[in-house]
N, C-alpha and C. Protein backbone atom coordinates (compact mmCIF):
# COMPACT_ATOMS: atom_id res chain seq x y z
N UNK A 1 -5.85 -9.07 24.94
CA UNK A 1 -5.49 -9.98 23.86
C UNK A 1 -5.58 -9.23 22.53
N UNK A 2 -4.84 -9.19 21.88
CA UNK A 2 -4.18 -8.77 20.28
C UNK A 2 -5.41 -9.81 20.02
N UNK A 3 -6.12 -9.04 18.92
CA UNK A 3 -6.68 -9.32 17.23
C UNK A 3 -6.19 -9.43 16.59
N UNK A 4 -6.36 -11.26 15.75
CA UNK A 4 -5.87 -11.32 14.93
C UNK A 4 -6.45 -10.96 13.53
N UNK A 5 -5.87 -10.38 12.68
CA UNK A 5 -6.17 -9.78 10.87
C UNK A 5 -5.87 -11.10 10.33
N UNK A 6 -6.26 -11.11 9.32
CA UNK A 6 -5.94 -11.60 7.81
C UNK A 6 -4.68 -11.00 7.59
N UNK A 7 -4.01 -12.09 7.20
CA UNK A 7 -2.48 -11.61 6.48
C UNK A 7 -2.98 -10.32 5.59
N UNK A 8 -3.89 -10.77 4.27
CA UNK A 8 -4.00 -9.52 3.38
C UNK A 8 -4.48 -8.46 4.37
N UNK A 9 -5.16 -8.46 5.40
CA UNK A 9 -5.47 -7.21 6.28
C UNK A 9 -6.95 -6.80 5.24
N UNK A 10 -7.34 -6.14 5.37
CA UNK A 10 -9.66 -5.88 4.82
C UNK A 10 -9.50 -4.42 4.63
N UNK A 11 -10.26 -4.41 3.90
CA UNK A 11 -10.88 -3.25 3.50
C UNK A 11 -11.90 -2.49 4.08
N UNK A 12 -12.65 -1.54 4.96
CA UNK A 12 -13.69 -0.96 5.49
C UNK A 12 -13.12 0.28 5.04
N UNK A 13 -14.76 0.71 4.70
CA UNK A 13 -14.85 2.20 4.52
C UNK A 13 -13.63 2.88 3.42
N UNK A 14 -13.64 2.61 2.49
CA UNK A 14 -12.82 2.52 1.53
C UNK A 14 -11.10 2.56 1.68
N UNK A 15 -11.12 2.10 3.27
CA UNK A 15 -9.32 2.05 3.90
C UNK A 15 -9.17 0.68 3.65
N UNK A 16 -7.95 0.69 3.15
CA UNK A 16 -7.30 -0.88 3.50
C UNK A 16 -6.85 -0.84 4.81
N UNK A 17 -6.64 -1.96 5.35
CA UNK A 17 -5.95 -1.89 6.69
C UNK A 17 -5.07 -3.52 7.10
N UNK A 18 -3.88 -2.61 6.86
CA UNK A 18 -3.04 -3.87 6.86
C UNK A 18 -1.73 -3.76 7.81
N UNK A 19 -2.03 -5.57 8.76
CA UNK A 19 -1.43 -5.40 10.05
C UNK A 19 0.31 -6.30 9.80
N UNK A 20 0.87 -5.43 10.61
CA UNK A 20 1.87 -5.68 10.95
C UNK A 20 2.70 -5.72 11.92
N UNK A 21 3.59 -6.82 12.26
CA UNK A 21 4.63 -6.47 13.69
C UNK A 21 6.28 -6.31 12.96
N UNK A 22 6.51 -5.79 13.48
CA UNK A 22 8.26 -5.25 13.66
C UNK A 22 8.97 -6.12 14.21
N UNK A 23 10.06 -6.63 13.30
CA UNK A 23 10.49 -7.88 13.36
C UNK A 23 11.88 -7.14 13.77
N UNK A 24 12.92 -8.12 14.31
CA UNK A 24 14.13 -7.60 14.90
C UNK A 24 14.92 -6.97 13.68
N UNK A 25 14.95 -7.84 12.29
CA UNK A 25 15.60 -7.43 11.19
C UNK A 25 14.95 -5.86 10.43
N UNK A 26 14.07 -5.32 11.27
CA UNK A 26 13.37 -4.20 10.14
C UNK A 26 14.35 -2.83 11.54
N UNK A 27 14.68 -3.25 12.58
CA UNK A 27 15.40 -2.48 13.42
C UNK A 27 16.72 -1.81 13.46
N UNK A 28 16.90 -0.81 13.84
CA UNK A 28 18.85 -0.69 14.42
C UNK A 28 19.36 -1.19 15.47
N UNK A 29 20.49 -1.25 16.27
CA UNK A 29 20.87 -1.92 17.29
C UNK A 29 19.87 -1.16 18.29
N UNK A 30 19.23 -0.20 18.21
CA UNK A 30 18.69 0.23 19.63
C UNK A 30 16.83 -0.29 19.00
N UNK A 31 16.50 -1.03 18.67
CA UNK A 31 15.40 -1.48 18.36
C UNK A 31 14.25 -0.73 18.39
N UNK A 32 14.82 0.43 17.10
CA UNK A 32 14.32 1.51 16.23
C UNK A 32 14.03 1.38 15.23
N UNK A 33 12.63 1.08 14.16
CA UNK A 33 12.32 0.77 12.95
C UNK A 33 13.33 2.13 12.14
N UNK A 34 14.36 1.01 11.72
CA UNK A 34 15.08 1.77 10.68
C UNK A 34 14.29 2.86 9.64
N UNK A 35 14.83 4.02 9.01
CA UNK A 35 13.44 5.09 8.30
C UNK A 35 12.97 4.27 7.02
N UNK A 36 13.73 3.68 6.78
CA UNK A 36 13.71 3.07 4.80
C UNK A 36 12.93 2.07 5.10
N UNK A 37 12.65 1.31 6.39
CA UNK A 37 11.63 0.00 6.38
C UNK A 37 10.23 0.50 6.39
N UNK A 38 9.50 1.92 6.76
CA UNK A 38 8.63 2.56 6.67
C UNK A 38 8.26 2.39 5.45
N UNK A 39 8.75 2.87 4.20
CA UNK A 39 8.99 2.85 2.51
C UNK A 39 8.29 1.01 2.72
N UNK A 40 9.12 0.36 3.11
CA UNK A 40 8.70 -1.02 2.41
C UNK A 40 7.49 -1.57 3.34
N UNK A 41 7.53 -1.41 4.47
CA UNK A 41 6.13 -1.35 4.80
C UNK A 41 4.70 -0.88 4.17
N UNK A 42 4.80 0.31 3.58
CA UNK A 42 3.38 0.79 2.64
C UNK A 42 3.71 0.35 1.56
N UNK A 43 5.18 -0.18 0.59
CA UNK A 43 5.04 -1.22 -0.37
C UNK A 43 3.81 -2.46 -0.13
N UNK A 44 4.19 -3.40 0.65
CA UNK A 44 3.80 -4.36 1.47
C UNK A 44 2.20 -3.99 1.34
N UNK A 45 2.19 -3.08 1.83
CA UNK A 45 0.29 -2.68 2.31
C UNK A 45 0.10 -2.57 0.83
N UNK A 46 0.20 -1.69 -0.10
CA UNK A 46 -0.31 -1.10 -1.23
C UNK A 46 -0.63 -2.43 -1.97
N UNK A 47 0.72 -3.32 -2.11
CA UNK A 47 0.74 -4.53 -2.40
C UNK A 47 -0.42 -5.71 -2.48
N UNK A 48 -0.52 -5.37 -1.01
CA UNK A 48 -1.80 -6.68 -0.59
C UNK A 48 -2.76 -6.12 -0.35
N UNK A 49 -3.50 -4.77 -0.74
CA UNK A 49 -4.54 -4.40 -1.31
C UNK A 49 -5.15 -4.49 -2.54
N UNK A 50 -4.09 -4.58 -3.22
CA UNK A 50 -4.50 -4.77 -4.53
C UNK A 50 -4.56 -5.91 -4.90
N UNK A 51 -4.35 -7.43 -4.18
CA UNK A 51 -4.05 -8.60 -4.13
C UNK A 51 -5.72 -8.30 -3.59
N UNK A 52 -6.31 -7.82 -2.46
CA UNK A 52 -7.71 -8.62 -2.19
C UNK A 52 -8.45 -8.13 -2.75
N UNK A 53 -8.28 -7.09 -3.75
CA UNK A 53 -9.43 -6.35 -4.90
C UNK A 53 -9.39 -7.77 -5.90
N UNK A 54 -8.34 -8.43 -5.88
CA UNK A 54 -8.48 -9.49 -7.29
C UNK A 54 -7.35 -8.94 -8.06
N UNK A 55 -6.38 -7.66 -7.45
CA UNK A 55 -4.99 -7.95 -8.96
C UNK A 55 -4.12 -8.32 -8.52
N UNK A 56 -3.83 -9.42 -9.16
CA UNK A 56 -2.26 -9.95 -9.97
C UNK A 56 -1.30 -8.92 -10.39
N UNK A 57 -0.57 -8.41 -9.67
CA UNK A 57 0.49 -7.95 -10.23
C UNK A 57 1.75 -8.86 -11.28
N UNK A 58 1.85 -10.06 -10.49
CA UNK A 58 2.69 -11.09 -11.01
C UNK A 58 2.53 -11.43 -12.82
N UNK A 59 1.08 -11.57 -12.62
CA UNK A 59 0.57 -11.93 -13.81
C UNK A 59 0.26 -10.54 -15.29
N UNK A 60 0.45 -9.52 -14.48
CA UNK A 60 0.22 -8.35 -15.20
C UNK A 60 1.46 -8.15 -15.76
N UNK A 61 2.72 -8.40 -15.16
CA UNK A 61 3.94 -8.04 -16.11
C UNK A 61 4.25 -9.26 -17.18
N UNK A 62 3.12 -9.60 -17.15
CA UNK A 62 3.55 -10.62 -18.61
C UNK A 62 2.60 -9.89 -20.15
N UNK A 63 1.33 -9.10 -19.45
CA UNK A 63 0.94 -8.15 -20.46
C UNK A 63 0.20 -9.14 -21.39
N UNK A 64 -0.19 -10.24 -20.90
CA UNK A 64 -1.40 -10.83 -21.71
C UNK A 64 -2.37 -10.04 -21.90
N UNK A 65 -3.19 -9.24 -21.36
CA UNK A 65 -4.09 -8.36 -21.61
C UNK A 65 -4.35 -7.12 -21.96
N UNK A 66 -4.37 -6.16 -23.00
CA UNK A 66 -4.27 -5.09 -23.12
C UNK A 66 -4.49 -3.77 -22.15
N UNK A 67 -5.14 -4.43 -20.47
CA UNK A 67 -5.24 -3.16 -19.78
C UNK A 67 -3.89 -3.37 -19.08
N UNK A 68 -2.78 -4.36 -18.75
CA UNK A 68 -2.24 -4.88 -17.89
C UNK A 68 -1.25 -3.55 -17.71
N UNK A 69 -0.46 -3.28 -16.60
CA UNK A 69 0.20 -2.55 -16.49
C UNK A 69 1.01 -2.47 -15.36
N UNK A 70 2.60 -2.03 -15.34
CA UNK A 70 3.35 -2.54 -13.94
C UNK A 70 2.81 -0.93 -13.64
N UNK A 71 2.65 -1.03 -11.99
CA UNK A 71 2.92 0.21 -11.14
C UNK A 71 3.83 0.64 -9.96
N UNK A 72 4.58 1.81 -10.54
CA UNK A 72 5.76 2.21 -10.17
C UNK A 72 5.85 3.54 -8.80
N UNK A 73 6.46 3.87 -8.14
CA UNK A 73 6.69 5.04 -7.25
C UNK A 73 7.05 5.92 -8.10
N UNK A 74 5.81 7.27 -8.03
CA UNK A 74 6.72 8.84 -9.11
C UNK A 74 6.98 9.45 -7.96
N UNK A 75 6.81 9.67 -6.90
CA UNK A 75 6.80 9.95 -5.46
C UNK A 75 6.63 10.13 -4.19
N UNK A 76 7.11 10.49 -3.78
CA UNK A 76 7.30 9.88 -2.22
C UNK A 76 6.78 11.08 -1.09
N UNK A 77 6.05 11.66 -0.36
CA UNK A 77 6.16 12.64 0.59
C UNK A 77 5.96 11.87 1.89
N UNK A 78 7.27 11.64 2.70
CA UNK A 78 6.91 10.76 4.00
C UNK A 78 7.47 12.05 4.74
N UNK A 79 6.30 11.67 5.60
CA UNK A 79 6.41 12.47 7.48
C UNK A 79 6.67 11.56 8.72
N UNK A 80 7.66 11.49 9.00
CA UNK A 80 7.90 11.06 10.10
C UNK A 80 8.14 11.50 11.83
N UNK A 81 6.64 11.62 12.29
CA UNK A 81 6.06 11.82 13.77
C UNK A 81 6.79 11.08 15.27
N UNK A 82 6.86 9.58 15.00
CA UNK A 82 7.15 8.53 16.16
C UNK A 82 7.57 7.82 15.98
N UNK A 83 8.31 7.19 16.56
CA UNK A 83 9.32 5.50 16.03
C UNK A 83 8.41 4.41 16.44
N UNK A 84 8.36 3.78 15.56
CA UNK A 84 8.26 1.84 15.87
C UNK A 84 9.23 1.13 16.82
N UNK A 85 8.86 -0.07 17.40
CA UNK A 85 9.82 -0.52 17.73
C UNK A 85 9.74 -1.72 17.53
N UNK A 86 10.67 -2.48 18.02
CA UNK A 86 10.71 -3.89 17.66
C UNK A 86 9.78 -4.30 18.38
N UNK A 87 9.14 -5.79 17.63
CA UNK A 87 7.91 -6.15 18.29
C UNK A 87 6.62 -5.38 18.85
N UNK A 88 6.62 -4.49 17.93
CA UNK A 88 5.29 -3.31 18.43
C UNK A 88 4.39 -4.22 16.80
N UNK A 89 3.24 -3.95 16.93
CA UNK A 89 1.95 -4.21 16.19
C UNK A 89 1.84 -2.95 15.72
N UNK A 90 2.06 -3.00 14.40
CA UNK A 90 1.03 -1.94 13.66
C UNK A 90 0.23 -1.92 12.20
N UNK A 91 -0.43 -1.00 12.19
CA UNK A 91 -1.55 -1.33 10.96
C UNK A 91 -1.10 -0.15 10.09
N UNK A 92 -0.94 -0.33 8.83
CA UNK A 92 -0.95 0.54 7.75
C UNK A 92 -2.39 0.81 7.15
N UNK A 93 -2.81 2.05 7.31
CA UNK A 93 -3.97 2.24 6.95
C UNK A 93 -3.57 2.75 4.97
N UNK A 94 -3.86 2.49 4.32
CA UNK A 94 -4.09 2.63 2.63
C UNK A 94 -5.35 3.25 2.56
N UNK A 95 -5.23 4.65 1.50
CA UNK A 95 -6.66 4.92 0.98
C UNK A 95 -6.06 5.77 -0.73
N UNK A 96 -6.37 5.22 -1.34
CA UNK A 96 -6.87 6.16 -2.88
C UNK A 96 -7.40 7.08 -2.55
N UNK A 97 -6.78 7.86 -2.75
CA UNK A 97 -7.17 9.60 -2.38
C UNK A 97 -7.39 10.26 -4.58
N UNK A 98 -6.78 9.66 -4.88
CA UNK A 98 -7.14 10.56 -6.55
C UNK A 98 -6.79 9.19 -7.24
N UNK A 99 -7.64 8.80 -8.07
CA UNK A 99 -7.49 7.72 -9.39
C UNK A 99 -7.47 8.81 -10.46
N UNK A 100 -6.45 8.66 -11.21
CA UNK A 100 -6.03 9.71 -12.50
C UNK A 100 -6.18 8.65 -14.02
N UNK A 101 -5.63 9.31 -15.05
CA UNK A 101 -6.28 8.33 -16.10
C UNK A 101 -4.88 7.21 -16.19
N UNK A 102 -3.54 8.09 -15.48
CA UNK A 102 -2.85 6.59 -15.33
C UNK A 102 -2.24 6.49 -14.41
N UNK A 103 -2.80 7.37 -13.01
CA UNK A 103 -1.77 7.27 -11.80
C UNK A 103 -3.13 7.22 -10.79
N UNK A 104 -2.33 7.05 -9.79
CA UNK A 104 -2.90 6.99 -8.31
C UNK A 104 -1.91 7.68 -7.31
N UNK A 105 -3.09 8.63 -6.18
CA UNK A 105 -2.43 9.32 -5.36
C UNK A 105 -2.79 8.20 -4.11
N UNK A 106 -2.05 7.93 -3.17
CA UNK A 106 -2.35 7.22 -2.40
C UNK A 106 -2.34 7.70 -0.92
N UNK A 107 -3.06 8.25 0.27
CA UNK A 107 -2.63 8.43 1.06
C UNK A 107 -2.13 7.16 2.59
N UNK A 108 -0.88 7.26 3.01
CA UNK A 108 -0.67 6.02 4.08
C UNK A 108 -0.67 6.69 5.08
N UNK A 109 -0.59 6.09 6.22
CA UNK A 109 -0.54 6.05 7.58
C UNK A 109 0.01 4.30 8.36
N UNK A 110 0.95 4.59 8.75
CA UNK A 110 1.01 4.16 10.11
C UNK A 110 0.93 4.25 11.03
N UNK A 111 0.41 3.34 11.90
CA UNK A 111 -0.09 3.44 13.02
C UNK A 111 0.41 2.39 14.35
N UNK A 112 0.09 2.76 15.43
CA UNK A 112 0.34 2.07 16.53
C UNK A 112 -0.48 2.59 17.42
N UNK A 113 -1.21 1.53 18.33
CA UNK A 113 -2.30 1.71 19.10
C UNK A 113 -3.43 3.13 18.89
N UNK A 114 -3.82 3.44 17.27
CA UNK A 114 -4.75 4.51 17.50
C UNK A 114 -3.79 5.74 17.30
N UNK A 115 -2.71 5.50 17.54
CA UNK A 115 -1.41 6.91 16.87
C UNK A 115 -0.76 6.67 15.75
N UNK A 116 -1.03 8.13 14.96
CA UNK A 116 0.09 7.61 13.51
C UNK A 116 1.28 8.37 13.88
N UNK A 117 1.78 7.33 13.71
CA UNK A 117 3.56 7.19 13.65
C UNK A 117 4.38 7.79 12.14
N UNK A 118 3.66 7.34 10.84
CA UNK A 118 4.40 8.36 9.72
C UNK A 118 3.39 8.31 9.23
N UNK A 119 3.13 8.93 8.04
CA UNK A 119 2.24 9.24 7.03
C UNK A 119 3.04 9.30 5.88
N UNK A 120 2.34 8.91 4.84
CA UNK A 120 2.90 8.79 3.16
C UNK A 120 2.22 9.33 2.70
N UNK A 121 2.46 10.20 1.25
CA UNK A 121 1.43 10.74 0.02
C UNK A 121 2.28 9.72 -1.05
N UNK A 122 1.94 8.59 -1.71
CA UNK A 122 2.47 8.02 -2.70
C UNK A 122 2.25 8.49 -3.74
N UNK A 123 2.64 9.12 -4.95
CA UNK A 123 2.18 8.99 -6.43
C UNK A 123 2.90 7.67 -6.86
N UNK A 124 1.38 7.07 -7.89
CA UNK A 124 2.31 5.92 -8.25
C UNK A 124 1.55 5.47 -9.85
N UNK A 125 2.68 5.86 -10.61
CA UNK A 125 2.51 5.53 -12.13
C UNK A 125 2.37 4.31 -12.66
N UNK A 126 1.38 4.13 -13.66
CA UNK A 126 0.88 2.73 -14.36
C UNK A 126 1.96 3.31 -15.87
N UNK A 127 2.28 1.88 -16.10
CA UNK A 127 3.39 2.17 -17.05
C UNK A 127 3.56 1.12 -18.00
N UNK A 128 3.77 1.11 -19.11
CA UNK A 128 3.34 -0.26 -20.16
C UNK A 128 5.14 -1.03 -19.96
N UNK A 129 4.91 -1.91 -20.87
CA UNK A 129 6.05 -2.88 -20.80
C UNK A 129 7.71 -2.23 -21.41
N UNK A 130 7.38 -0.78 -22.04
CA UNK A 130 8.42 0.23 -22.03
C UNK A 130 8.70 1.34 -21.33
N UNK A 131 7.50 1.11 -20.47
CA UNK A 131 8.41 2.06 -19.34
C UNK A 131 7.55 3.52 -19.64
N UNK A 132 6.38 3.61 -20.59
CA UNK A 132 5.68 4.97 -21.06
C UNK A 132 5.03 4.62 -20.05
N UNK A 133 4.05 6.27 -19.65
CA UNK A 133 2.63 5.67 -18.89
C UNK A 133 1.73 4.95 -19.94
N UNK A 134 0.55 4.69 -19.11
CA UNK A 134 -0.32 4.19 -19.56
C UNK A 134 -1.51 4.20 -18.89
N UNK A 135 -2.61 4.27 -19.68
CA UNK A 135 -4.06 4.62 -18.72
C UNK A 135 -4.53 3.23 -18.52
N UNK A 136 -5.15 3.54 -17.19
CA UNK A 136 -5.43 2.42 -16.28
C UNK A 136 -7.00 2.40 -16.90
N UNK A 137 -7.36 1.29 -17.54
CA UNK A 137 -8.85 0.87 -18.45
C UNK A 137 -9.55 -0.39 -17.45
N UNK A 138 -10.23 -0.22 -18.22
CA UNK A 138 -11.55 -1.52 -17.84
C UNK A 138 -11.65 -1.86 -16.28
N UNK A 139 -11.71 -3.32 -16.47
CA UNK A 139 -12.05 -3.90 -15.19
C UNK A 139 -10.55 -3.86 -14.17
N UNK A 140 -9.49 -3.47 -14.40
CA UNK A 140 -8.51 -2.83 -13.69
C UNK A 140 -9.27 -1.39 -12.81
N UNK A 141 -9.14 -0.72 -13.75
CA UNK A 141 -9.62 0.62 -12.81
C UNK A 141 -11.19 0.41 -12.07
N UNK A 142 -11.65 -0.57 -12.15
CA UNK A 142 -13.30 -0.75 -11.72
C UNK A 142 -12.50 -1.11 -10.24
N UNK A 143 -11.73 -2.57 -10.39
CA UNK A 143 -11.04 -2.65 -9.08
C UNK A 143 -9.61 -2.34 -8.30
N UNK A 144 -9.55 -1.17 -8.82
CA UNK A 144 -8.88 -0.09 -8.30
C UNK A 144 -9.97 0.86 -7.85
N UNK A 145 -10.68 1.12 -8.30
CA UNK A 145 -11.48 2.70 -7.67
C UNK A 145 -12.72 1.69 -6.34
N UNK A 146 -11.80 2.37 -5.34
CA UNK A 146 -12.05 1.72 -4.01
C UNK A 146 -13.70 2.13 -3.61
N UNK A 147 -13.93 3.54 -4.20
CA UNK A 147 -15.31 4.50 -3.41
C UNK A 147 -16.13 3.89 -3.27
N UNK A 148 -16.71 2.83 -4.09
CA UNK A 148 -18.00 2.40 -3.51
C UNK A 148 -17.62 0.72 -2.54
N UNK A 149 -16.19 0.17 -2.33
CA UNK A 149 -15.87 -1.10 -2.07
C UNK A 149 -15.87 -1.21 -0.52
N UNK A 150 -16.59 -2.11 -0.04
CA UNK A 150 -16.08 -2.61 1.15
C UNK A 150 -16.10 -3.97 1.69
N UNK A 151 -14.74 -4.16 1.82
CA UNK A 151 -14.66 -5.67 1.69
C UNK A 151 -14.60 -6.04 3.38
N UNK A 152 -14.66 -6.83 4.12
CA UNK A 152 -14.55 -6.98 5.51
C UNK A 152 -14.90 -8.97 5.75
């Protein structure tokens, strides 16, 4: 019997870990996780990690607060090892590998049964409401910097 996660998927040991199944639409006709649904998959994860630290992204692009800030892809290094398939279970493992004064290196993994299937290096820029960077301050970067967090 499959374990069920939390939609947001938990935090241990400073990994996020966020579960997912492969739906017929993320496939090609031979029910092969298309390569570009990989990309929106660790969107997805990065996403709802930062949703169970407590940020609002939604609420941050309105910039009520002087730390607020949208965060963007500066790049991408994906490795792709094994295919998904339709209706396979897998977990995106998330970890902050470098908090910078306005970026984050992120390392991903996907996985299936205990095997990673791709791996990601994300860089991903904090950027004000014109599009400059911007340093990630206060109680933002407290819950962003994962090292001492474990949520479960």
């Amino acid at each position: 019997m499959t374990k069920i996660l939390p939609h947001s998927g938990f935090i241990k040991d400073t990994i996020h870990h966020f579960p997912l199944c492969v739906y017929y639409e993320d496939t090609d006709i031979g029910g092969v996780v298309y390569y570009a649904n990989y990309l929106k998959f660790m969107e997805r994860a990065r996403s709802e990690m930062l949703r169970l630290v407590g940020i609002n992204q939604k609420e941050m692009l309105k910039f009520s607060y002087p730390e607020d800030v949208i965060f963007v892809v500066r790049h991408a290094e994906i490795e792709f090892m094994q295919s998904a398939k339709f209706d396979d279970y897998l977990i995106v493992k998330t970890k902050i590998i470098k908090l910078g004064g306005a970026s984050l290196v992120i390392n991903q993994d996907i996985i299936r049964n205990d095997k990673i299937l791709v791996n990601g290096v994300i860089k991903i820029a904090a950027i004000n409401n014109e599009g400059k960077p911007k340093k990630i301050l206060g109680k933002l970067r407290k819950k962003i910097n994962l090292t001492n967090l474990n949520i479960i």
